[in-house]
N, C-alpha and C. Protein backbone atom coordinates (compact mmCIF):
# COMPACT_ATOMS: atom_id res chain seq x y z
N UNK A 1 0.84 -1.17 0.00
CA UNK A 1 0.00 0.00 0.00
C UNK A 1 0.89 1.24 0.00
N UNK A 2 0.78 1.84 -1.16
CA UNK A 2 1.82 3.41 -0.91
C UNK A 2 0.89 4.52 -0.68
N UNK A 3 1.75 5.69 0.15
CA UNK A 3 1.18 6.49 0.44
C UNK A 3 1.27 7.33 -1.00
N UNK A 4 -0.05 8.10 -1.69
CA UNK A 4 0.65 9.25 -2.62
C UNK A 4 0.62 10.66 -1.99
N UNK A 5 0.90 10.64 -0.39
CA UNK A 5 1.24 12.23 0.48
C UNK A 5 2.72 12.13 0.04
N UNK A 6 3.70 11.20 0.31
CA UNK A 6 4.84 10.81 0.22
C UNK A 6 5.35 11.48 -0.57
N UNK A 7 6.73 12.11 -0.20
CA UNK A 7 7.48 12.76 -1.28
C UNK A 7 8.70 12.03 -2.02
N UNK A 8 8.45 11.84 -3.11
CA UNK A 8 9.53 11.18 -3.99
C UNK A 8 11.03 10.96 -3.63
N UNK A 9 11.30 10.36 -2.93
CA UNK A 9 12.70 10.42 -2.78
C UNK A 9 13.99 11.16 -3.51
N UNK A 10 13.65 11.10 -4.69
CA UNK A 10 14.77 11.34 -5.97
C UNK A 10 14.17 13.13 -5.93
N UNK A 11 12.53 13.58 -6.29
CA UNK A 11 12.78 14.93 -6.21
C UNK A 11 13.12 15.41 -5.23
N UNK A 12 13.95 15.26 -3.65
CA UNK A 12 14.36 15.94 -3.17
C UNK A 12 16.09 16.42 -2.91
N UNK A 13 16.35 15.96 -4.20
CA UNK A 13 17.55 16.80 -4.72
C UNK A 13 17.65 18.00 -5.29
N UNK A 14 18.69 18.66 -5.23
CA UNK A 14 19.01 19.73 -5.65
C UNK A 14 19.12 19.65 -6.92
N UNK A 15 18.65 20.17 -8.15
CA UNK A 15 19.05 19.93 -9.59
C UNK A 15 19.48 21.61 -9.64
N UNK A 16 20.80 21.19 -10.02
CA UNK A 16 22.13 22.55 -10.50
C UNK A 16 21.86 22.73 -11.97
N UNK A 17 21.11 24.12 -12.17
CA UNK A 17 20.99 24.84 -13.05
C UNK A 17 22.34 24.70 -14.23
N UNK A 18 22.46 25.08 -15.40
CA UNK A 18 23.32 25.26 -16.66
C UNK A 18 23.86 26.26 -15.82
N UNK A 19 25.52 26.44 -15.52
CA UNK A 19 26.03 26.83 -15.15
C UNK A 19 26.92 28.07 -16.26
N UNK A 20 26.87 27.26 -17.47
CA UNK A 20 27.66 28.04 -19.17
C UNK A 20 27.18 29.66 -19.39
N UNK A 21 25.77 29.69 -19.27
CA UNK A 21 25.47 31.47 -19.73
C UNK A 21 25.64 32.55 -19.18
N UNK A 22 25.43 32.10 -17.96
CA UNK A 22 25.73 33.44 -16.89
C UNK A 22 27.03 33.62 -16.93
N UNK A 23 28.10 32.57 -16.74
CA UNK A 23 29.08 33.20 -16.77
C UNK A 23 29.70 34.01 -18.45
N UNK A 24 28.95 33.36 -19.16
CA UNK A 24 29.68 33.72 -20.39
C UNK A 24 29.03 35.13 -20.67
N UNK A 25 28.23 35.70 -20.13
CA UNK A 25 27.75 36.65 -20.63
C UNK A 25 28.57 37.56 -19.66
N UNK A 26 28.82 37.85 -18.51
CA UNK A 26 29.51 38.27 -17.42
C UNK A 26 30.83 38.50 -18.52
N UNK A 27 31.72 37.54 -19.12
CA UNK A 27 32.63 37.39 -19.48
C UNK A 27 32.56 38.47 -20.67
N UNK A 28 31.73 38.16 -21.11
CA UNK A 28 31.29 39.45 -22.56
C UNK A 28 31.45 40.51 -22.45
N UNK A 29 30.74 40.71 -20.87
CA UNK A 29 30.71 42.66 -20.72
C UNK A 29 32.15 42.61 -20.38
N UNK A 30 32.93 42.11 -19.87
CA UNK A 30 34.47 42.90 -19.37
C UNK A 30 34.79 43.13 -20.92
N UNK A 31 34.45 42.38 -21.58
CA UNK A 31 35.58 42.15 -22.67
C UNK A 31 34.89 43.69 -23.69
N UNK A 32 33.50 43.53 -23.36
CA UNK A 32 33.13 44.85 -23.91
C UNK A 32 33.32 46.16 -23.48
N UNK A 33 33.68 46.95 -22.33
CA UNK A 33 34.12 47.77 -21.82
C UNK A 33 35.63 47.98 -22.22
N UNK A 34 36.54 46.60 -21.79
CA UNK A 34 37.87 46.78 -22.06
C UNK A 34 38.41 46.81 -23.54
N UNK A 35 37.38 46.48 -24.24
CA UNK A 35 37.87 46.49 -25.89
C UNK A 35 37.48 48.03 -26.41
N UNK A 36 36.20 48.30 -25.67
CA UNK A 36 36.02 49.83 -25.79
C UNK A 36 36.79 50.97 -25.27
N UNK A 37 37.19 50.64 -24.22
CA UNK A 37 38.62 51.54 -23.99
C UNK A 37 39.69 51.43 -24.61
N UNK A 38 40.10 50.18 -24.84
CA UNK A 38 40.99 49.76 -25.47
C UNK A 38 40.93 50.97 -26.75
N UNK A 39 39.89 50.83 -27.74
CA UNK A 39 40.09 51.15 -29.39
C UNK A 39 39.88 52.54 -29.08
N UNK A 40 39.26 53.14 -27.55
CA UNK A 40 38.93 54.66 -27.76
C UNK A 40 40.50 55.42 -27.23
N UNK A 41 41.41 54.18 -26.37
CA UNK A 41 42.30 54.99 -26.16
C UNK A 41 43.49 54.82 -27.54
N UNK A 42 43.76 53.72 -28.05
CA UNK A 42 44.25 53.83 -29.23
C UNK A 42 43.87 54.76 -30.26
N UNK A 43 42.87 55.48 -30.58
CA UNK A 43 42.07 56.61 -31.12
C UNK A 43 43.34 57.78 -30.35
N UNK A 44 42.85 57.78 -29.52
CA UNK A 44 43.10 59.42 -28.57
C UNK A 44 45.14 59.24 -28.27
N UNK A 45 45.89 58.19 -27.90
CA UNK A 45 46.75 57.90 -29.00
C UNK A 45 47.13 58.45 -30.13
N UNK A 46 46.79 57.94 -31.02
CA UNK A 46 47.76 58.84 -32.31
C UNK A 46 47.05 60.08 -32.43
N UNK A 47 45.66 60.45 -32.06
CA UNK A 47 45.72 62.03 -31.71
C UNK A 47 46.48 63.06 -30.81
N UNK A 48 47.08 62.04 -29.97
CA UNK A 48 48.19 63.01 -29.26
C UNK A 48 49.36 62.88 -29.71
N UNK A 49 49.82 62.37 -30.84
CA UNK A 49 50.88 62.22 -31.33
C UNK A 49 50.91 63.11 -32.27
N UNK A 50 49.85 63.32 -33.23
CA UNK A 50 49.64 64.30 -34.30
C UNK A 50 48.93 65.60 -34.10
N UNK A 51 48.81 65.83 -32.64
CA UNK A 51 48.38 67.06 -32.09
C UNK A 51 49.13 68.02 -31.29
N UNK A 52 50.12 66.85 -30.85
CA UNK A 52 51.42 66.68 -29.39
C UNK A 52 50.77 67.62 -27.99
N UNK A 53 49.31 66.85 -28.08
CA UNK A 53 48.65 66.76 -26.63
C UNK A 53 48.70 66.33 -25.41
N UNK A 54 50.12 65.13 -25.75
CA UNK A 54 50.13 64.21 -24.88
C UNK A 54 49.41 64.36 -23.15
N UNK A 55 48.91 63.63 -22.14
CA UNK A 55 48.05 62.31 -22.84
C UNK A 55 46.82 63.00 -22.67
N UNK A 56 46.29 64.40 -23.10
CA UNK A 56 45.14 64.38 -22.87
C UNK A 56 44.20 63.87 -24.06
N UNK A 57 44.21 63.51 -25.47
CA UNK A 57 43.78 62.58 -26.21
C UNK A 57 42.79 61.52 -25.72
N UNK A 58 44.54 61.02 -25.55
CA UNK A 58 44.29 59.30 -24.92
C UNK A 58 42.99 59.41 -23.52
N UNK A 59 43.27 60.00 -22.74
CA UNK A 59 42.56 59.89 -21.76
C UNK A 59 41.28 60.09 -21.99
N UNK A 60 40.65 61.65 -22.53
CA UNK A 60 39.29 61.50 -22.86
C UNK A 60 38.62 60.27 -23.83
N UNK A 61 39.65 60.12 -24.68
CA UNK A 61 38.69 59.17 -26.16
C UNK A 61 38.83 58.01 -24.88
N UNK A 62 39.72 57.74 -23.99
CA UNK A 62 39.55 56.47 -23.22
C UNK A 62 38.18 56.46 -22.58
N UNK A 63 38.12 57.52 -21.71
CA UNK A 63 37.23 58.02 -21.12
C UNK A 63 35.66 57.49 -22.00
N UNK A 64 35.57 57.90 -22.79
CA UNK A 64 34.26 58.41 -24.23
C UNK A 64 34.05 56.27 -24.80
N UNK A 65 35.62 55.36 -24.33
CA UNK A 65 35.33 54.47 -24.80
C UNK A 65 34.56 53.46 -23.50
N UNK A 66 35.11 53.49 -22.52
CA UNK A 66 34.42 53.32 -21.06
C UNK A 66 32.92 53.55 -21.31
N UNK A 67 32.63 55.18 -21.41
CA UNK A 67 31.03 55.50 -21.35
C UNK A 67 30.54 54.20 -22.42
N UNK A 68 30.74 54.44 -23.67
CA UNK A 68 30.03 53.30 -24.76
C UNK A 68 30.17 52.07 -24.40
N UNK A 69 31.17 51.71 -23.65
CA UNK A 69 30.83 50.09 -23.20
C UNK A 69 29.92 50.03 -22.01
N UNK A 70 29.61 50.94 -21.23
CA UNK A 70 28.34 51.09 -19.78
C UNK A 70 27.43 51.55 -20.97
N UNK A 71 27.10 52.03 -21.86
CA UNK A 71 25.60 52.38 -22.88
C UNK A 71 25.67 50.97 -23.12
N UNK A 72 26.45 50.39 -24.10
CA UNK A 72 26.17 48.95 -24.68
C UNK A 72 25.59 48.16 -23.77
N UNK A 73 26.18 47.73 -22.31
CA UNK A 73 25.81 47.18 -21.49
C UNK A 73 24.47 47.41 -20.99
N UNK A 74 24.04 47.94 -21.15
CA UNK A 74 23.23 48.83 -20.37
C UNK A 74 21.71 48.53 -21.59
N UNK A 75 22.24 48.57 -22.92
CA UNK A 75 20.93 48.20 -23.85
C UNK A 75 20.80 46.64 -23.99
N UNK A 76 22.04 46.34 -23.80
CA UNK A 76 22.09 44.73 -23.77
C UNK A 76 21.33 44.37 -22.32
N UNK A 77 21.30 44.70 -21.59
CA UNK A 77 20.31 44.71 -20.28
C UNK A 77 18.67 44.63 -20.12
N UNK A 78 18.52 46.05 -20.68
CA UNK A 78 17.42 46.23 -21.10
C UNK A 78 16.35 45.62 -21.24
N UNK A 79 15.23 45.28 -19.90
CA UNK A 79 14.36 43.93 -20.50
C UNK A 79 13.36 44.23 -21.87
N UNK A 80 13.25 43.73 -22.51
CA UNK A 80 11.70 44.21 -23.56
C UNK A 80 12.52 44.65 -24.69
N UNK A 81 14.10 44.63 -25.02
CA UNK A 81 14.64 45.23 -26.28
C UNK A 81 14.27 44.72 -27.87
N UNK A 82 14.04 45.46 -28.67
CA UNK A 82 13.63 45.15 -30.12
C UNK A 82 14.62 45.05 -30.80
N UNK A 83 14.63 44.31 -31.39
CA UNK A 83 15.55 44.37 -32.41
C UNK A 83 16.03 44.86 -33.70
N UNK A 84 14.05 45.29 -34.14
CA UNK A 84 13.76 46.01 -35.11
C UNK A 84 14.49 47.19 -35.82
N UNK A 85 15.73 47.97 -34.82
CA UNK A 85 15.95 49.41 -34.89
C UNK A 85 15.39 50.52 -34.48
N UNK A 86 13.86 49.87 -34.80
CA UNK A 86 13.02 51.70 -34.33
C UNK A 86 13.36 52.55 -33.31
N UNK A 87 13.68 51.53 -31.97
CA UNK A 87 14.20 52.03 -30.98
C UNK A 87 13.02 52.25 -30.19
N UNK A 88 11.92 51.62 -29.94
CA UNK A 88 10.92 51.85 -29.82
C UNK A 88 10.58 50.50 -28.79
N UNK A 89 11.68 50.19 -28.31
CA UNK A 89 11.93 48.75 -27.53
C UNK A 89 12.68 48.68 -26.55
C-alpha cells in the first residue's frame, strides 16, 4: 500500500541549473568595456601624437570608450529590447 502524500525520494535533490550562460555573458561585458577603452584609447593615442597633446587625447577618447561600453551594457540589459531598430523597444 503506498502512500501518494509521500514525497519522492529522488525529487528531493538539488538539480544545479546550466552553469555556461551566466558566466559567459559576465565574461562578454568585461571584454566589452575593455575592448572599448581599449580602441577609444588607441584613437586618442595617435591624436596626441599628431596634435602633441600628450596624454590628454588618450585619456578623454579612453574616457568616451568606457562611457560606450556602460551604454552597450546597459541596452544589452534592457528587459523588452527590439531588435527592429526603431528604438521603440
Amino acid at each position: 500500500m503506498s502512500d501518494s502524500n509521500m514525497p519522492d525520494p529522488d525529487s528531493s535533490r538539488l538539480v544545479e541549473a546550466p552553469r555556461g550562460n551566466g558566466e559567459r555573458k559576465s565574461r562578454a561585458w568585461i571584454w566589452i568595456i575593455l575592448l572599448l577603452i581599449l580602441v577609444g584609447g588607441v584613437i586618442g593615442y595617435y591624436l596626441d601624437k599628431w596634435l602633441h597633446t600628450d596624454p590628454w587625447m588618450m585619456v578623454v577618447f579612453g574616457g568616451f570608450g568606457f562611457v560606450a561600453g556602460v551604454v552597450e551594457i546597459g541596452r544589452r540589459l534592457r528587459p523588452g529590447k527590439s531588435n527592429d531598430g526603431s528604438g521603440n523597444g
